[in-house]
PDB file of N, CA and C in Angstrom:
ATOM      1  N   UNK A   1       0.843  -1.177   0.000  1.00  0.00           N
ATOM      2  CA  UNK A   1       0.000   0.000   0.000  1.00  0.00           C
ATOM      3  C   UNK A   1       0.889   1.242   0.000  1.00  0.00           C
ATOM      4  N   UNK A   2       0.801   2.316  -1.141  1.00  0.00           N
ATOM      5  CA  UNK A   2       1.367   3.377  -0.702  1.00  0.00           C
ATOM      6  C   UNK A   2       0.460   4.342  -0.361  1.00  0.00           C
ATOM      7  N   UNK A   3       1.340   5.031   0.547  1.00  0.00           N
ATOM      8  CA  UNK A   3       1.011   6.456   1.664  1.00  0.00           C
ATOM      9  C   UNK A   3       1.280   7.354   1.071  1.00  0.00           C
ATOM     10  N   UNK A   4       0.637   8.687   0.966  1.00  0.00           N
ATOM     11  CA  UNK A   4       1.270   9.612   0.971  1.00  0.00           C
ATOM     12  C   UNK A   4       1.618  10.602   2.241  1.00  0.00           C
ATOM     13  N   UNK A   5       2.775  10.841   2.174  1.00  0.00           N
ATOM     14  CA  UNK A   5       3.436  11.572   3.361  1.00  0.00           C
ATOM     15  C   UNK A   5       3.517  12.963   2.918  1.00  0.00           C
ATOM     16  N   UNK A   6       3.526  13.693   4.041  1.00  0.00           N
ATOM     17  CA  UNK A   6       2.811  15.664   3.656  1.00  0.00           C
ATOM     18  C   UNK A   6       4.230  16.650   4.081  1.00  0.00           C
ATOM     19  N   UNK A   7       5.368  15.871   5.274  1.00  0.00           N
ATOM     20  CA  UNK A   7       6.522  16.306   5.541  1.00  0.00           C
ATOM     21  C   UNK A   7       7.432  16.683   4.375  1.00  0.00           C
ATOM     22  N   UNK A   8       8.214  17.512   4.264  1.00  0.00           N
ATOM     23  CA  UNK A   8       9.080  17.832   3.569  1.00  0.00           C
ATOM     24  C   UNK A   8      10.280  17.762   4.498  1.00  0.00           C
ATOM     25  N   UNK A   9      11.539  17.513   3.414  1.00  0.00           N
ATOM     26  CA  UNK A   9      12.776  17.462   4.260  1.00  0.00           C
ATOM     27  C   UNK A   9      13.221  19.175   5.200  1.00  0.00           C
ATOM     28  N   UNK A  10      12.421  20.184   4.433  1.00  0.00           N
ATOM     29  CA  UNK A  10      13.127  21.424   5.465  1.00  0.00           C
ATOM     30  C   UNK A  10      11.736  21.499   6.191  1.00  0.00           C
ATOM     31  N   UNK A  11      11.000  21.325   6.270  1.00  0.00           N
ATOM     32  CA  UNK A  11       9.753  20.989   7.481  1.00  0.00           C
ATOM     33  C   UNK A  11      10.136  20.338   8.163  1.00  0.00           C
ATOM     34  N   UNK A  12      10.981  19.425   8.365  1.00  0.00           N
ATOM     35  CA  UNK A  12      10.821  18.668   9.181  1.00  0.00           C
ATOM     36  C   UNK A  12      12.455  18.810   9.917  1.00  0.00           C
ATOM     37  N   UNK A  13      13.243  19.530   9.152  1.00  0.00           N
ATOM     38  CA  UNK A  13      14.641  20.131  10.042  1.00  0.00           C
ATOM     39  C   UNK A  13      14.174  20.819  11.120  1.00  0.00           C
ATOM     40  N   UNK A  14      13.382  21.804  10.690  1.00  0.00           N
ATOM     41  CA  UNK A  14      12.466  22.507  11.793  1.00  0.00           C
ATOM     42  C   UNK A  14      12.072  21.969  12.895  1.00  0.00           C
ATOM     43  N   UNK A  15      11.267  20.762  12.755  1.00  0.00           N
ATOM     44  CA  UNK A  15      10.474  20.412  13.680  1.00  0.00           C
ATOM     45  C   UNK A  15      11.340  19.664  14.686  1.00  0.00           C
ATOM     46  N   UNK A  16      12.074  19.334  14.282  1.00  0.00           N
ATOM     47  CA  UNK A  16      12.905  17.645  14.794  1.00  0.00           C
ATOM     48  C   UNK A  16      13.077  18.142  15.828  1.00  0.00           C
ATOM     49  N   UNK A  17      14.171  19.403  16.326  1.00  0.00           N
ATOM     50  CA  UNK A  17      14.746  19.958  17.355  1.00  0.00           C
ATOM     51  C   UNK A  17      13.789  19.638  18.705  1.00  0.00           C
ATOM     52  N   UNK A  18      12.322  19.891  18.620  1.00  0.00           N
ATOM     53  CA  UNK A  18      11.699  20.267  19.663  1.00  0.00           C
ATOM     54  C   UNK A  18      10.701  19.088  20.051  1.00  0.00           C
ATOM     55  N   UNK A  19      11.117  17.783  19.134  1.00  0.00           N
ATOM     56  CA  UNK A  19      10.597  16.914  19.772  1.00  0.00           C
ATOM     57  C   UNK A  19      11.097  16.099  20.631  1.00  0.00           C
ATOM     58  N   UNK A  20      10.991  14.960  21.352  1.00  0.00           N
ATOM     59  CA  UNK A  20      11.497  13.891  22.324  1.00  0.00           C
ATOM     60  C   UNK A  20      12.309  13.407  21.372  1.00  0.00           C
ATOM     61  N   UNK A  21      13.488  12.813  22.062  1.00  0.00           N
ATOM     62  CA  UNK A  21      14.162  11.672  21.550  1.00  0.00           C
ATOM     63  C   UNK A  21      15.571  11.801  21.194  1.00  0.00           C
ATOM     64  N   UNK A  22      16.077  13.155  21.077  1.00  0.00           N
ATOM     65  CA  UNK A  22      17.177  13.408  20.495  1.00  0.00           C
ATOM     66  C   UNK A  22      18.247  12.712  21.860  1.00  0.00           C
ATOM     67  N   UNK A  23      19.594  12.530  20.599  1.00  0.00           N
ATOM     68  CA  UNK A  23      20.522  12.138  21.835  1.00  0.00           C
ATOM     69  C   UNK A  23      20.849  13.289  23.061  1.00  0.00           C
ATOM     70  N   UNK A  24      21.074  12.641  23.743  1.00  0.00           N
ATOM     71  CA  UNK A  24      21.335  13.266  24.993  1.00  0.00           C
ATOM     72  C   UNK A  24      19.760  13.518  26.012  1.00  0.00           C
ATOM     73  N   UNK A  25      18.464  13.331  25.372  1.00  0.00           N
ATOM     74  CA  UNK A  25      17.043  13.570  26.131  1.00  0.00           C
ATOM     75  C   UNK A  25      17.324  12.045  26.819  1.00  0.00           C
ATOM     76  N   UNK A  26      16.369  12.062  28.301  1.00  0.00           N
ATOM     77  CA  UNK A  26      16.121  11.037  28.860  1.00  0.00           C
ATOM     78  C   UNK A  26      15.210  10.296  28.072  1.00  0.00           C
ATOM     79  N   UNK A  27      15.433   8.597  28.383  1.00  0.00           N
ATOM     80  CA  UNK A  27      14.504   7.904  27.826  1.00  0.00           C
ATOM     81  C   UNK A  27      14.706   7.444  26.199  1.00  0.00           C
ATOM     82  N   UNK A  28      13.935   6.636  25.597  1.00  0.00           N
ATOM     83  CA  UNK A  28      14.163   6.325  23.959  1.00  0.00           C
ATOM     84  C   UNK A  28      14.409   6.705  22.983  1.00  0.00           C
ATOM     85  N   UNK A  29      15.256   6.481  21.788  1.00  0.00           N
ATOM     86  CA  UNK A  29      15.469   7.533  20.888  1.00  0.00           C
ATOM     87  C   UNK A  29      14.166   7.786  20.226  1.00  0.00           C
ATOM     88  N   UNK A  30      14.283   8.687  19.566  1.00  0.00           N
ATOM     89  CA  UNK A  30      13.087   9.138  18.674  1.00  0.00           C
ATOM     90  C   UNK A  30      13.603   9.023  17.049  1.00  0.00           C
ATOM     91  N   UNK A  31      14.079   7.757  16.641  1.00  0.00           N
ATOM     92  CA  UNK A  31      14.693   7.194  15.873  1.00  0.00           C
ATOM     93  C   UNK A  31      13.648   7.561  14.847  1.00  0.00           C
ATOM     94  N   UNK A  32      12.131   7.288  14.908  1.00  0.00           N
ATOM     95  CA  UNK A  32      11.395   7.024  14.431  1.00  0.00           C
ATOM     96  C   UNK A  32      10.049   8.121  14.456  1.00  0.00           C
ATOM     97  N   UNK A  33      10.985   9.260  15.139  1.00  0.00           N
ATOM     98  CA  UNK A  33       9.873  10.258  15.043  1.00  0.00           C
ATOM     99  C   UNK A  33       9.110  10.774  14.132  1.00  0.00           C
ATOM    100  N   UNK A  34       9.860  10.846  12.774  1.00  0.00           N
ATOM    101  CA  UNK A  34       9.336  11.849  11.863  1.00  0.00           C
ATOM    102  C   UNK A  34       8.456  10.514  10.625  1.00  0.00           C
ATOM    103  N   UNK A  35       8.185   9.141  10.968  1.00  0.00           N
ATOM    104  CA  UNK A  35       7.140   8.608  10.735  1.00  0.00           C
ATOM    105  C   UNK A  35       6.330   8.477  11.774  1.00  0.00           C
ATOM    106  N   UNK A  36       6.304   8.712  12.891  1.00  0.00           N
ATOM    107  CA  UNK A  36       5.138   8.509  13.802  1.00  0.00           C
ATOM    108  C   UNK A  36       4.535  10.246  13.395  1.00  0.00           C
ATOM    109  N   UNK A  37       5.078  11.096  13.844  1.00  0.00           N
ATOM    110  CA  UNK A  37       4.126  12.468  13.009  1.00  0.00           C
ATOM    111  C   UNK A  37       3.311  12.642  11.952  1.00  0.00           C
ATOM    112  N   UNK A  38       4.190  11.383  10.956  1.00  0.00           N
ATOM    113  CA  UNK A  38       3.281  11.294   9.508  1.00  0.00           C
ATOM    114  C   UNK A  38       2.298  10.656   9.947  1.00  0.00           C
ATOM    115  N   UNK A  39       2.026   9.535  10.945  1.00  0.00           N
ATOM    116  CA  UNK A  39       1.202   8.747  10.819  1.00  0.00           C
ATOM    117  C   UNK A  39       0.126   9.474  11.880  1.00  0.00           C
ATOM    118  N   UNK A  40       0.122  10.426  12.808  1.00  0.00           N
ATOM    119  CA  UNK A  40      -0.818  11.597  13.149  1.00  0.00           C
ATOM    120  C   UNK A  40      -1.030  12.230  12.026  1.00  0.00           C
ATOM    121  N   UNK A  41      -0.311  12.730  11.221  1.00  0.00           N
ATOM    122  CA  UNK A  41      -1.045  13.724   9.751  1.00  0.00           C
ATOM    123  C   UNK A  41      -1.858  12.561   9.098  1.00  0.00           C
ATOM    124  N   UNK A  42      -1.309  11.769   9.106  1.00  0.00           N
ATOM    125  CA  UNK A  42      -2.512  10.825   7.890  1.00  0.00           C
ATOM    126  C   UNK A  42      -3.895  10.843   8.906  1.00  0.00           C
ATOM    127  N   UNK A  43      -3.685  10.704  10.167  1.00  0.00           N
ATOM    128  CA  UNK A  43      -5.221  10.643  10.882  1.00  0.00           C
ATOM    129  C   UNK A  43      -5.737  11.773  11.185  1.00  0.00           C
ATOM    130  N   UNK A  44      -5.127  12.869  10.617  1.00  0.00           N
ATOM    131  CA  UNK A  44      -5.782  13.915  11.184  1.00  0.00           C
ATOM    132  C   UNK A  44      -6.560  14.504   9.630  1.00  0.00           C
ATOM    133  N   UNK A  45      -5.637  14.154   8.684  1.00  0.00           N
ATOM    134  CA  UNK A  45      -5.901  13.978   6.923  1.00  0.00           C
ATOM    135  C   UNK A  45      -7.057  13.281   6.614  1.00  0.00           C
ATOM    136  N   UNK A  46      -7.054  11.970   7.058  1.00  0.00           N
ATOM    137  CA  UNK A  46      -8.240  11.057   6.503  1.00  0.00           C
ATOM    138  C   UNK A  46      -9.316  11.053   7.671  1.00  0.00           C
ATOM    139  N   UNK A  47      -9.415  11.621   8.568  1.00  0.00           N
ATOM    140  CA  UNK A  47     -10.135  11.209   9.868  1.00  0.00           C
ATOM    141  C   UNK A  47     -10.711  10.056  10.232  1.00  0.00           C
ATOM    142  N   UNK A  48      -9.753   8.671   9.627  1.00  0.00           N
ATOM    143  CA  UNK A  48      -9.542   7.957   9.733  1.00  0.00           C
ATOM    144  C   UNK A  48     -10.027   7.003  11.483  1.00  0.00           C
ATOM    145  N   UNK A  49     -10.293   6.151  12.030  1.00  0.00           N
ATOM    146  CA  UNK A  49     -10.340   5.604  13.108  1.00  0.00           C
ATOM    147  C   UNK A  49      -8.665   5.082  13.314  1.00  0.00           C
ATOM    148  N   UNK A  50      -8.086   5.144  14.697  1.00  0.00           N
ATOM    149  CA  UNK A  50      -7.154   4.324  14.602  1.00  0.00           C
ATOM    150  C   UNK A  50      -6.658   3.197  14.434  1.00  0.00           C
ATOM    151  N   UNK A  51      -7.474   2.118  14.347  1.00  0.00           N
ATOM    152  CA  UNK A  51      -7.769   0.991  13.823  1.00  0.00           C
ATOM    153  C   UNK A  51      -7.273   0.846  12.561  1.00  0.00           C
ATOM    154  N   UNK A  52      -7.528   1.875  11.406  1.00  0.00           N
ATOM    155  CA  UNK A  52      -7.335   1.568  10.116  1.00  0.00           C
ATOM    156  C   UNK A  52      -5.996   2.606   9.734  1.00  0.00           C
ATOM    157  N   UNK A  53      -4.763   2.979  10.217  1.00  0.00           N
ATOM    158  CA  UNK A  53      -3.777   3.353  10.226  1.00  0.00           C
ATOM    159  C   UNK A  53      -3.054   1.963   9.335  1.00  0.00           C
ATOM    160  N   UNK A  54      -2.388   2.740   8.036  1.00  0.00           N
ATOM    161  CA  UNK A  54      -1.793   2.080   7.481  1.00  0.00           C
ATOM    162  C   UNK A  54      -0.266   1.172   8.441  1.00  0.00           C
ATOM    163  N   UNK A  55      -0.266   0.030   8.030  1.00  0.00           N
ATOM    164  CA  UNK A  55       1.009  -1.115   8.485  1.00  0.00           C
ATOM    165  C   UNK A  55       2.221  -0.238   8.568  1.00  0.00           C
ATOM    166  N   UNK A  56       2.369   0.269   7.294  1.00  0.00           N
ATOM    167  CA  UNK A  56       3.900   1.323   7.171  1.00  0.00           C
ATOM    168  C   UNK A  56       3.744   1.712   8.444  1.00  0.00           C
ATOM    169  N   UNK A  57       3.167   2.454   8.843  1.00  0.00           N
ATOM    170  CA  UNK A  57       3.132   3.621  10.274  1.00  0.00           C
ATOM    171  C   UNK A  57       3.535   2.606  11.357  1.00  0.00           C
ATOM    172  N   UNK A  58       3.323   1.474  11.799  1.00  0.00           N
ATOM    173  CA  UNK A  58       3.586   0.731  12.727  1.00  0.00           C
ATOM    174  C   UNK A  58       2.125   0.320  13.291  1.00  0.00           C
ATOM    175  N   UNK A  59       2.311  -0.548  14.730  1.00  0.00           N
ATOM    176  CA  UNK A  59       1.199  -1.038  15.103  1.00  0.00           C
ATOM    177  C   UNK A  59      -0.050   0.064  15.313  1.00  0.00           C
ATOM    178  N   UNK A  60      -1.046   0.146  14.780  1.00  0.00           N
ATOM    179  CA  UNK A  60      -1.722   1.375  15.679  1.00  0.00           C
ATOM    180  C   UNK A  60      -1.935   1.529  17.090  1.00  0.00           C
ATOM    181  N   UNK A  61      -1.824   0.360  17.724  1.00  0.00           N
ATOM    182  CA  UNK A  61      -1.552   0.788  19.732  1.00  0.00           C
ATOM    183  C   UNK A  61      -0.723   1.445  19.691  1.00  0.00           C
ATOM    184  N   UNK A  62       0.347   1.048  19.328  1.00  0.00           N
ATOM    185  CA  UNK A  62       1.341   1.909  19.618  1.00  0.00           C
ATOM    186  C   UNK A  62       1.425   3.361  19.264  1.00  0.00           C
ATOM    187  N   UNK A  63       0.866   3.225  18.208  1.00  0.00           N
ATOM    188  CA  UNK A  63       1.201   4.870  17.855  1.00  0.00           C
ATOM    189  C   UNK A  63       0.165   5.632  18.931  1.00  0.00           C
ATOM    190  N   UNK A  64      -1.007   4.776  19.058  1.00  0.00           N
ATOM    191  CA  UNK A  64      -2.277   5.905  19.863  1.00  0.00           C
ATOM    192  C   UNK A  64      -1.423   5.927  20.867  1.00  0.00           C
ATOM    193  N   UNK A  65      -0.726   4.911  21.557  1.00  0.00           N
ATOM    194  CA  UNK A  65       0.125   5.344  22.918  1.00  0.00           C
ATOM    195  C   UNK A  65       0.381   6.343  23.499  1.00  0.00           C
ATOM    196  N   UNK A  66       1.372   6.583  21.746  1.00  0.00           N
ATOM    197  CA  UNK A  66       2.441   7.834  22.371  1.00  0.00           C
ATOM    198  C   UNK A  66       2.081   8.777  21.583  1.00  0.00           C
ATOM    199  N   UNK A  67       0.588   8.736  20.829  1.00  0.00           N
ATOM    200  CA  UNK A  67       0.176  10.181  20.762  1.00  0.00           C
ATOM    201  C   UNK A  67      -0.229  10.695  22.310  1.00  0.00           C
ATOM    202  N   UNK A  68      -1.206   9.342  22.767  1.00  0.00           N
ATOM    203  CA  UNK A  68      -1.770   9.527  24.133  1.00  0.00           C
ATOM    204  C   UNK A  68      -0.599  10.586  25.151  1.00  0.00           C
ATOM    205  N   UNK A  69       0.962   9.609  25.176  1.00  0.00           N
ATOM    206  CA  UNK A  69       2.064  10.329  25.721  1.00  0.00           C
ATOM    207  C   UNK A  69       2.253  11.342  25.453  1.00  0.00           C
ATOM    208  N   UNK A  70       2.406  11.954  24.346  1.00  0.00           N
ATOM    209  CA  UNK A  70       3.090  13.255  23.809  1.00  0.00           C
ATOM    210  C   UNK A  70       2.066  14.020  24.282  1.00  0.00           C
ATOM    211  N   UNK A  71       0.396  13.961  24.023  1.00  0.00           N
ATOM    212  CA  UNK A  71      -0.331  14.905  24.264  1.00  0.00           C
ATOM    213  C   UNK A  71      -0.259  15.103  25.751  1.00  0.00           C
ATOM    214  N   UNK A  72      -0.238  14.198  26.999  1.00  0.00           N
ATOM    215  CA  UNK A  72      -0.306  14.519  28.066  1.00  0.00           C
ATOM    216  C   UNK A  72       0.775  15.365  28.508  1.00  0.00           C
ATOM    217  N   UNK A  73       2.125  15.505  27.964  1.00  0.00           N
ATOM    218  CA  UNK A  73       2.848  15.647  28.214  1.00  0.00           C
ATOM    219  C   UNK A  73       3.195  16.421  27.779  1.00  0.00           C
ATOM    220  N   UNK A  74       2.354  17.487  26.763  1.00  0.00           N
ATOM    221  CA  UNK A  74       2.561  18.962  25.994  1.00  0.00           C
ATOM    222  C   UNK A  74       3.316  18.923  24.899  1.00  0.00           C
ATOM    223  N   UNK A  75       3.914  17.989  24.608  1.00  0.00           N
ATOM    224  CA  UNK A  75       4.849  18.079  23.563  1.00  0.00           C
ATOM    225  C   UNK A  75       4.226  18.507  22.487  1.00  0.00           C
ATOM    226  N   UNK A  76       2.839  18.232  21.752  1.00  0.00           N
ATOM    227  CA  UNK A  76       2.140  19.030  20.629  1.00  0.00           C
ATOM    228  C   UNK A  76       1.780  20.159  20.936  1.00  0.00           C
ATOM    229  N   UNK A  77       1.484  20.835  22.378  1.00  0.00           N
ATOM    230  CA  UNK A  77       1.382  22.236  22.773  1.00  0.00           C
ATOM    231  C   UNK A  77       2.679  23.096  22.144  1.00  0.00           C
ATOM    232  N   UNK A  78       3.904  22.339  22.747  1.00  0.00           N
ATOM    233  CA  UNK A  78       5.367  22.806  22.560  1.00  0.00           C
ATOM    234  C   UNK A  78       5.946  22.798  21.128  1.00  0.00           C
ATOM    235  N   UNK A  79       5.611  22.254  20.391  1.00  0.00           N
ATOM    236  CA  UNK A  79       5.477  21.855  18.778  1.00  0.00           C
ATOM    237  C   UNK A  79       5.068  23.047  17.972  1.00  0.00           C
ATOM    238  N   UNK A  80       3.767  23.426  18.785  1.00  0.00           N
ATOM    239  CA  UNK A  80       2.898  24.251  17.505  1.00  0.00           C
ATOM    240  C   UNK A  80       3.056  25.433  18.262  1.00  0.00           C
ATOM    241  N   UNK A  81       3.538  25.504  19.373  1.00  0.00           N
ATOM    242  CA  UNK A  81       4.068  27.217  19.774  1.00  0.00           C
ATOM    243  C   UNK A  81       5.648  27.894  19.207  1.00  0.00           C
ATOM    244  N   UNK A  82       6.334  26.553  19.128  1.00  0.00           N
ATOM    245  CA  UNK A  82       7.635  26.587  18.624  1.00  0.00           C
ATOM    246  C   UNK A  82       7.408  27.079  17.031  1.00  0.00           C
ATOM    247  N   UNK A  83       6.599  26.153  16.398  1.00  0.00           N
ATOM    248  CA  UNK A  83       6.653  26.525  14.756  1.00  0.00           C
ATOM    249  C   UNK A  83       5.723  27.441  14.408  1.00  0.00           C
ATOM    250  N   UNK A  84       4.819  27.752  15.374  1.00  0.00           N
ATOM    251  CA  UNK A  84       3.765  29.392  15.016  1.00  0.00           C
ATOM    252  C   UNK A  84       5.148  30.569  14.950  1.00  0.00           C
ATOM    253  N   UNK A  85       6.337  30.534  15.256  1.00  0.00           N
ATOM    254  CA  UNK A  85       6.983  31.174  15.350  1.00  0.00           C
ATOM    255  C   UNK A  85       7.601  31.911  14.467  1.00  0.00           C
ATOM    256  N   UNK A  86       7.722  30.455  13.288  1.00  0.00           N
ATOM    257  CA  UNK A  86       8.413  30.076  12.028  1.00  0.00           C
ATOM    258  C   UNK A  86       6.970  30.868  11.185  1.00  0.00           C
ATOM    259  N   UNK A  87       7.637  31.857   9.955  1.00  0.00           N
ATOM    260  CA  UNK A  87       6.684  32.575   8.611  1.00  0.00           C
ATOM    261  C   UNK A  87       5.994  31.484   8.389  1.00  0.00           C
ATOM    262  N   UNK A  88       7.466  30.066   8.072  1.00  0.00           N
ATOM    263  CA  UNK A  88       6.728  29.506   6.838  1.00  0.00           C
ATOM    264  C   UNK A  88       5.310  28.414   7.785  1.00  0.00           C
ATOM    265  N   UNK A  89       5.438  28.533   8.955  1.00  0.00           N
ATOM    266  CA  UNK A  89       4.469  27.299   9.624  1.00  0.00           C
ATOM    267  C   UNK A  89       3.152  28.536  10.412  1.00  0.00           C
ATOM    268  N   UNK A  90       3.360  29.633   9.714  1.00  0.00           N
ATOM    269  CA  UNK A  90       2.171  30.793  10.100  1.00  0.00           C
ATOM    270  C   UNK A  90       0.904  30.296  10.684  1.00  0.00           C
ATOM    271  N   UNK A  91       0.565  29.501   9.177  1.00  0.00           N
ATOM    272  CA  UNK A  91      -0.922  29.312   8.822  1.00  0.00           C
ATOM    273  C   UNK A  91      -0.613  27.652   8.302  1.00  0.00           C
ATOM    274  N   UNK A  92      -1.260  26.577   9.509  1.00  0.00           N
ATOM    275  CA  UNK A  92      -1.257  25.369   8.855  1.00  0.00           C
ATOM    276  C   UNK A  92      -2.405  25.142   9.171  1.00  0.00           C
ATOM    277  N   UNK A  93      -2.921  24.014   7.721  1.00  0.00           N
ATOM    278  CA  UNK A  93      -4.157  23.612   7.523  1.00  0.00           C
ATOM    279  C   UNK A  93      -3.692  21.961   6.918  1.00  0.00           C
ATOM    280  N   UNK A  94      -5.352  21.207   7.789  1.00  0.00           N
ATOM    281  CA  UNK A  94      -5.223  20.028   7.144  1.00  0.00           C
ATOM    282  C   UNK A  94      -6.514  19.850   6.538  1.00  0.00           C
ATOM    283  N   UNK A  95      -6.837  19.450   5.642  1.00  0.00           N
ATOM    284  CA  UNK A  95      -7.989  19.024   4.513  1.00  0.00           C
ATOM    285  C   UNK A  95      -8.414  17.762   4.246  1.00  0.00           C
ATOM    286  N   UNK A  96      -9.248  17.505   5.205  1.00  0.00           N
ATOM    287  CA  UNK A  96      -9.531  15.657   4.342  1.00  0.00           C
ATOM    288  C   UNK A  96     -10.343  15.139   3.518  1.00  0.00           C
ATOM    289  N   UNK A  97     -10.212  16.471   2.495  1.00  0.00           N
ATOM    290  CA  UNK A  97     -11.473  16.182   1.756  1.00  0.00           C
ATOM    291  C   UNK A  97     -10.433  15.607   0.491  1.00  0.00           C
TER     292      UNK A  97
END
Protein backbone atom coordinates (compact mmCIF):
# COMPACT_ATOMS: atom_id res chain seq x y z
CA UNK A 1 0.00 0.00 0.00
CA UNK A 2 1.37 3.38 -0.70
CA UNK A 3 1.01 6.46 1.66
CA UNK A 4 1.27 9.61 0.97
CA UNK A 5 3.44 11.57 3.36
CA UNK A 6 2.81 15.66 3.66
CA UNK A 7 6.52 16.31 5.54
CA UNK A 8 9.08 17.83 3.57
CA UNK A 9 12.78 17.46 4.26
CA UNK A 10 13.13 21.42 5.46
CA UNK A 11 9.75 20.99 7.48
CA UNK A 12 10.82 18.67 9.18
CA UNK A 13 14.64 20.13 10.04
CA UNK A 14 12.47 22.51 11.79
CA UNK A 15 10.47 20.41 13.68
CA UNK A 16 12.90 17.65 14.79
CA UNK A 17 14.75 19.96 17.36
CA UNK A 18 11.70 20.27 19.66
CA UNK A 19 10.60 16.91 19.77
CA UNK A 20 11.50 13.89 22.32
CA UNK A 21 14.16 11.67 21.55
CA UNK A 22 17.18 13.41 20.49
CA UNK A 23 20.52 12.14 21.83
CA UNK A 24 21.33 13.27 24.99
CA UNK A 25 17.04 13.57 26.13
CA UNK A 26 16.12 11.04 28.86
CA UNK A 27 14.50 7.90 27.83
CA UNK A 28 14.16 6.33 23.96
CA UNK A 29 15.47 7.53 20.89
CA UNK A 30 13.09 9.14 18.67
CA UNK A 31 14.69 7.19 15.87
CA UNK A 32 11.39 7.02 14.43
CA UNK A 33 9.87 10.26 15.04
CA UNK A 34 9.34 11.85 11.86
CA UNK A 35 7.14 8.61 10.73
CA UNK A 36 5.14 8.51 13.80
CA UNK A 37 4.13 12.47 13.01
CA UNK A 38 3.28 11.29 9.51
CA UNK A 39 1.20 8.75 10.82
CA UNK A 40 -0.82 11.60 13.15
CA UNK A 41 -1.05 13.72 9.75
CA UNK A 42 -2.51 10.83 7.89
CA UNK A 43 -5.22 10.64 10.88
CA UNK A 44 -5.78 13.92 11.18
CA UNK A 45 -5.90 13.98 6.92
CA UNK A 46 -8.24 11.06 6.50
CA UNK A 47 -10.14 11.21 9.87
CA UNK A 48 -9.54 7.96 9.73
CA UNK A 49 -10.34 5.60 13.11
CA UNK A 50 -7.15 4.32 14.60
CA UNK A 51 -7.77 0.99 13.82
CA UNK A 52 -7.34 1.57 10.12
CA UNK A 53 -3.78 3.35 10.23
CA UNK A 54 -1.79 2.08 7.48
CA UNK A 55 1.01 -1.11 8.48
CA UNK A 56 3.90 1.32 7.17
CA UNK A 57 3.13 3.62 10.27
CA UNK A 58 3.59 0.73 12.73
CA UNK A 59 1.20 -1.04 15.10
CA UNK A 60 -1.72 1.38 15.68
CA UNK A 61 -1.55 0.79 19.73
CA UNK A 62 1.34 1.91 19.62
CA UNK A 63 1.20 4.87 17.85
CA UNK A 64 -2.28 5.90 19.86
CA UNK A 65 0.12 5.34 22.92
CA UNK A 66 2.44 7.83 22.37
CA UNK A 67 0.18 10.18 20.76
CA UNK A 68 -1.77 9.53 24.13
CA UNK A 69 2.06 10.33 25.72
CA UNK A 70 3.09 13.26 23.81
CA UNK A 71 -0.33 14.91 24.26
CA UNK A 72 -0.31 14.52 28.07
CA UNK A 73 2.85 15.65 28.21
CA UNK A 74 2.56 18.96 25.99
CA UNK A 75 4.85 18.08 23.56
CA UNK A 76 2.14 19.03 20.63
CA UNK A 77 1.38 22.24 22.77
CA UNK A 78 5.37 22.81 22.56
CA UNK A 79 5.48 21.86 18.78
CA UNK A 80 2.90 24.25 17.51
CA UNK A 81 4.07 27.22 19.77
CA UNK A 82 7.64 26.59 18.62
CA UNK A 83 6.65 26.53 14.76
CA UNK A 84 3.76 29.39 15.02
CA UNK A 85 6.98 31.17 15.35
CA UNK A 86 8.41 30.08 12.03
CA UNK A 87 6.68 32.57 8.61
CA UNK A 88 6.73 29.51 6.84
CA UNK A 89 4.47 27.30 9.62
CA UNK A 90 2.17 30.79 10.10
CA UNK A 91 -0.92 29.31 8.82
CA UNK A 92 -1.26 25.37 8.85
CA UNK A 93 -4.16 23.61 7.52
CA UNK A 94 -5.22 20.03 7.14
CA UNK A 95 -7.99 19.02 4.51
CA UNK A 96 -9.53 15.66 4.34
CA UNK A 97 -11.47 16.18 1.76
Amino acid sequence: MSVRLVLGDSQWVRMAPHLPGKVGDPGRSGADNRLFVEAVLWLARTGSPWRDLPEIFGNWNSVFVRFSRWSRDGVWDRLFVAMADDPDFEYIMIDST
